[in-house]
C-alpha atoms as a PDB file:
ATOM      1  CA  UNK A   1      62.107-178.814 115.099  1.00  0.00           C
ATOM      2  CA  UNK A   2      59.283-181.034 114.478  1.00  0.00           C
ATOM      3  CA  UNK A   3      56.342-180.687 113.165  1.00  0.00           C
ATOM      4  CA  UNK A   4      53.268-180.994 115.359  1.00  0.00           C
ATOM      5  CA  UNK A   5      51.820-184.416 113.699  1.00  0.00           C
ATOM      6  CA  UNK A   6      55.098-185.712 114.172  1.00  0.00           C
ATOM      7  CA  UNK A   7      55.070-185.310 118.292  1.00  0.00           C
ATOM      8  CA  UNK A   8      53.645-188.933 120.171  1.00  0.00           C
ATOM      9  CA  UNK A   9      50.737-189.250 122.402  1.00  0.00           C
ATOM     10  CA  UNK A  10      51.418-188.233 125.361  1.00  0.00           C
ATOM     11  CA  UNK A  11      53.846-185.588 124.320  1.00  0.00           C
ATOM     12  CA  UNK A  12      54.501-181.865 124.905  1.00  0.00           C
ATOM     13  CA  UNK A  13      56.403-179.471 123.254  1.00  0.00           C
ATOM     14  CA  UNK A  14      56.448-175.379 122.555  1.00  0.00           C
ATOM     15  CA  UNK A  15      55.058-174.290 119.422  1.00  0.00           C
ATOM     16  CA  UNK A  16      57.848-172.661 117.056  1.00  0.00           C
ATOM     17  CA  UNK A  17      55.963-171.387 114.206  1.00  0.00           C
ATOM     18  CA  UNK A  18      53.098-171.258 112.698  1.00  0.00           C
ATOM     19  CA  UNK A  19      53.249-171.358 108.673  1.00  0.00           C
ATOM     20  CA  UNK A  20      51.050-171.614 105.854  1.00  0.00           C
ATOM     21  CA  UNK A  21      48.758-169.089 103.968  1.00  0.00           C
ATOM     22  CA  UNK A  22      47.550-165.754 105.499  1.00  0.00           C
ATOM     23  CA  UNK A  23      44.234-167.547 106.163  1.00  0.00           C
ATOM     24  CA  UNK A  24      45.137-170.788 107.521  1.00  0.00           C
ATOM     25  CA  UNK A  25      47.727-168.873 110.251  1.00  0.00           C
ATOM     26  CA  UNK A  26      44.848-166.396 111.516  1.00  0.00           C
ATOM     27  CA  UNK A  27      42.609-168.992 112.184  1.00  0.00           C
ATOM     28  CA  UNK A  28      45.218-170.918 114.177  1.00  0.00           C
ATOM     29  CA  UNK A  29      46.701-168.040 116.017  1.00  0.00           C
ATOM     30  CA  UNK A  30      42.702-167.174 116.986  1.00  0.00           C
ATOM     31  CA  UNK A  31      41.970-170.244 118.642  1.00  0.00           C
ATOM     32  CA  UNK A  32      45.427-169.817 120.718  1.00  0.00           C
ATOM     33  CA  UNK A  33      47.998-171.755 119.177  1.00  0.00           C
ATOM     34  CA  UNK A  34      50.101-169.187 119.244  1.00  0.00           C
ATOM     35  CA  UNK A  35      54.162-169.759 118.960  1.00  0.00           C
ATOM     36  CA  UNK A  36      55.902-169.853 122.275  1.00  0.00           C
ATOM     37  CA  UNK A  37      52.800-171.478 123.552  1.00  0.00           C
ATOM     38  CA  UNK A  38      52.770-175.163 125.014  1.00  0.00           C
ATOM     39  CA  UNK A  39      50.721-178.192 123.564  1.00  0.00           C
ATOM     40  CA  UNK A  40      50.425-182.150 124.905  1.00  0.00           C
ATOM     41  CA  UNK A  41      48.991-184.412 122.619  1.00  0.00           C
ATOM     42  CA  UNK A  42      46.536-186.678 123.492  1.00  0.00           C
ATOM     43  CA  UNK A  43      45.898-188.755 120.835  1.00  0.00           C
ATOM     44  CA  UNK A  44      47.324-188.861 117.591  1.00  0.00           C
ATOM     45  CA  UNK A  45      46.562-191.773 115.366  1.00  0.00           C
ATOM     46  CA  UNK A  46      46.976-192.575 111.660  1.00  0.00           C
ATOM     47  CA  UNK A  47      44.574-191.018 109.110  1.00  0.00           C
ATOM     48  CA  UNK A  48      42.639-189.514 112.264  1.00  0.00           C
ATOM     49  CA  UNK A  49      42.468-186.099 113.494  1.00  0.00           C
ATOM     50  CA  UNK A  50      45.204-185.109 115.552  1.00  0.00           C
ATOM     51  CA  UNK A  51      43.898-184.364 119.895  1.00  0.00           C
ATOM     52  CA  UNK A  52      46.086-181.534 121.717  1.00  0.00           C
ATOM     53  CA  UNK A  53      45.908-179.647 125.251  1.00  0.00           C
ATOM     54  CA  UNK A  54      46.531-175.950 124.825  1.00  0.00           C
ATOM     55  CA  UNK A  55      45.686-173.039 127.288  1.00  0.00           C
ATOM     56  CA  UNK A  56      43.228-175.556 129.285  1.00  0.00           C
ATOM     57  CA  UNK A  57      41.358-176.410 126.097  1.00  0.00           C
ATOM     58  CA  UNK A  58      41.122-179.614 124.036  1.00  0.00           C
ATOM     59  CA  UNK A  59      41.441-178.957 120.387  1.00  0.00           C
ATOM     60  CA  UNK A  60      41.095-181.214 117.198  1.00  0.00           C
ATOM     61  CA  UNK A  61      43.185-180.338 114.362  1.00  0.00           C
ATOM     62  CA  UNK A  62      43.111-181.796 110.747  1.00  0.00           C
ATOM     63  CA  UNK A  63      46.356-184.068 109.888  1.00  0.00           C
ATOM     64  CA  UNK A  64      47.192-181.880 107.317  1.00  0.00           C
ATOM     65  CA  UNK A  65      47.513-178.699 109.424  1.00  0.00           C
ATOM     66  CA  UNK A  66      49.374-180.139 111.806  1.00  0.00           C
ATOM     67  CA  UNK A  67      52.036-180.219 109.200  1.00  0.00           C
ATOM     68  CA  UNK A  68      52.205-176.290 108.963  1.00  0.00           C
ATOM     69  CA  UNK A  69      53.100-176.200 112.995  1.00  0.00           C
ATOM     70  CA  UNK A  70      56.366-176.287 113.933  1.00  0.00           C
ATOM     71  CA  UNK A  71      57.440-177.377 117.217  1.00  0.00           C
ATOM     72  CA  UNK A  72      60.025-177.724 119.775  1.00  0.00           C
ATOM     73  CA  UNK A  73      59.514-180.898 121.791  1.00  0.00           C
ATOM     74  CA  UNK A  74      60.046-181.020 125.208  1.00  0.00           C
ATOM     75  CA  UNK A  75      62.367-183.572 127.164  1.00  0.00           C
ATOM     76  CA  UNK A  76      60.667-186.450 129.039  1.00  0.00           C
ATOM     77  CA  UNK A  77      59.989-185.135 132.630  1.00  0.00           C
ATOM     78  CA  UNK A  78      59.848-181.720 132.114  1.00  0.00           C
ATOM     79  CA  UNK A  79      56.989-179.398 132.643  1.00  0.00           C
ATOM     80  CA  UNK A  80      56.515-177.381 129.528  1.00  0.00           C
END
Protein backbone atom coordinates (compact mmCIF):
# COMPACT_ATOMS: atom_id res chain seq x y z
CA UNK A 1 0.00 0.00 0.00
CA UNK A 2 0.85 3.49 -0.61
CA UNK A 3 -0.26 6.34 0.46
CA UNK A 4 -2.07 8.66 -1.93
CA UNK A 5 0.73 11.61 -1.97
CA UNK A 6 3.06 9.01 -2.65
CA UNK A 7 1.31 7.85 -6.21
CA UNK A 8 3.08 9.95 -9.55
CA UNK A 9 1.33 12.11 -11.96
CA UNK A 10 -0.23 10.39 -14.15
CA UNK A 11 -1.04 7.52 -11.90
CA UNK A 12 -4.07 5.45 -10.82
CA UNK A 13 -4.69 3.30 -8.16
CA UNK A 14 -7.85 1.96 -5.83
CA UNK A 15 -8.29 3.61 -2.66
CA UNK A 16 -7.64 1.12 0.41
CA UNK A 17 -8.55 3.08 3.35
CA UNK A 18 -9.37 5.98 4.51
CA UNK A 19 -7.85 6.90 8.13
CA UNK A 20 -7.62 9.68 10.38
CA UNK A 21 -10.07 11.31 12.93
CA UNK A 22 -13.90 10.81 12.82
CA UNK A 23 -14.06 14.27 11.18
CA UNK A 24 -11.43 14.28 8.69
CA UNK A 25 -12.84 10.57 7.24
CA UNK A 26 -16.58 11.95 6.87
CA UNK A 27 -15.61 14.72 4.99
CA UNK A 28 -13.55 12.57 2.61
CA UNK A 29 -15.95 9.73 2.28
CA UNK A 30 -18.72 12.77 1.40
CA UNK A 31 -17.04 14.11 -1.44
CA UNK A 32 -16.62 10.33 -2.83
CA UNK A 33 -13.36 9.10 -2.01
CA UNK A 34 -14.63 6.28 -0.82
CA UNK A 35 -12.30 2.91 -0.44
CA UNK A 36 -12.61 0.54 -3.32
CA UNK A 37 -13.02 3.58 -5.43
CA UNK A 38 -10.45 4.56 -8.29
CA UNK A 39 -8.31 7.86 -8.42
CA UNK A 40 -5.59 9.21 -11.30
CA UNK A 41 -3.53 11.89 -10.30
CA UNK A 42 -3.00 14.69 -12.25
CA UNK A 43 -0.63 16.68 -10.76
CA UNK A 44 1.18 16.26 -7.74
CA UNK A 45 4.05 18.55 -7.01
CA UNK A 46 6.16 19.41 -3.95
CA UNK A 47 4.69 21.65 -1.21
CA UNK A 48 1.53 22.05 -3.61
CA UNK A 49 -1.82 20.66 -3.32
CA UNK A 50 -2.17 17.33 -4.53
CA UNK A 51 -4.84 17.14 -8.27
CA UNK A 52 -6.88 13.69 -8.54
CA UNK A 53 -9.74 12.28 -10.98
CA UNK A 54 -12.42 10.50 -9.00
CA UNK A 55 -16.05 9.59 -10.09
CA UNK A 56 -15.69 12.20 -13.17
CA UNK A 57 -14.69 14.99 -10.80
CA UNK A 58 -11.41 16.87 -10.29
CA UNK A 59 -10.58 17.28 -6.68
CA UNK A 60 -7.76 19.20 -4.76
CA UNK A 61 -6.62 17.73 -1.65
CA UNK A 62 -4.20 19.24 1.01
CA UNK A 63 -0.61 17.36 1.14
CA UNK A 64 -1.20 16.47 4.45
CA UNK A 65 -4.44 14.50 3.89
CA UNK A 66 -3.25 12.75 1.30
CA UNK A 67 -1.15 11.04 3.86
CA UNK A 68 -4.28 9.54 5.72
CA UNK A 69 -5.34 7.68 2.19
CA UNK A 70 -4.19 4.54 1.60
CA UNK A 71 -3.93 3.14 -1.73
CA UNK A 72 -3.40 0.29 -3.96
CA UNK A 73 -1.66 1.38 -7.15
CA UNK A 74 -2.49 0.09 -10.25
CA UNK A 75 -0.03 -1.58 -12.88
CA UNK A 76 1.00 0.51 -15.92
CA UNK A 77 -1.61 -0.26 -18.68
CA UNK A 78 -4.35 -1.23 -16.81
CA UNK A 79 -7.70 0.37 -16.58
CA UNK A 80 -8.53 0.86 -12.96
Amino acid sequence: MKKLSELKKDSSGVIFAVNGELRFVSRITSIGLTPGCSVTVIKNEKHRPLLVYSRDTMIALNRSECEWIEVEEAEKGVAV
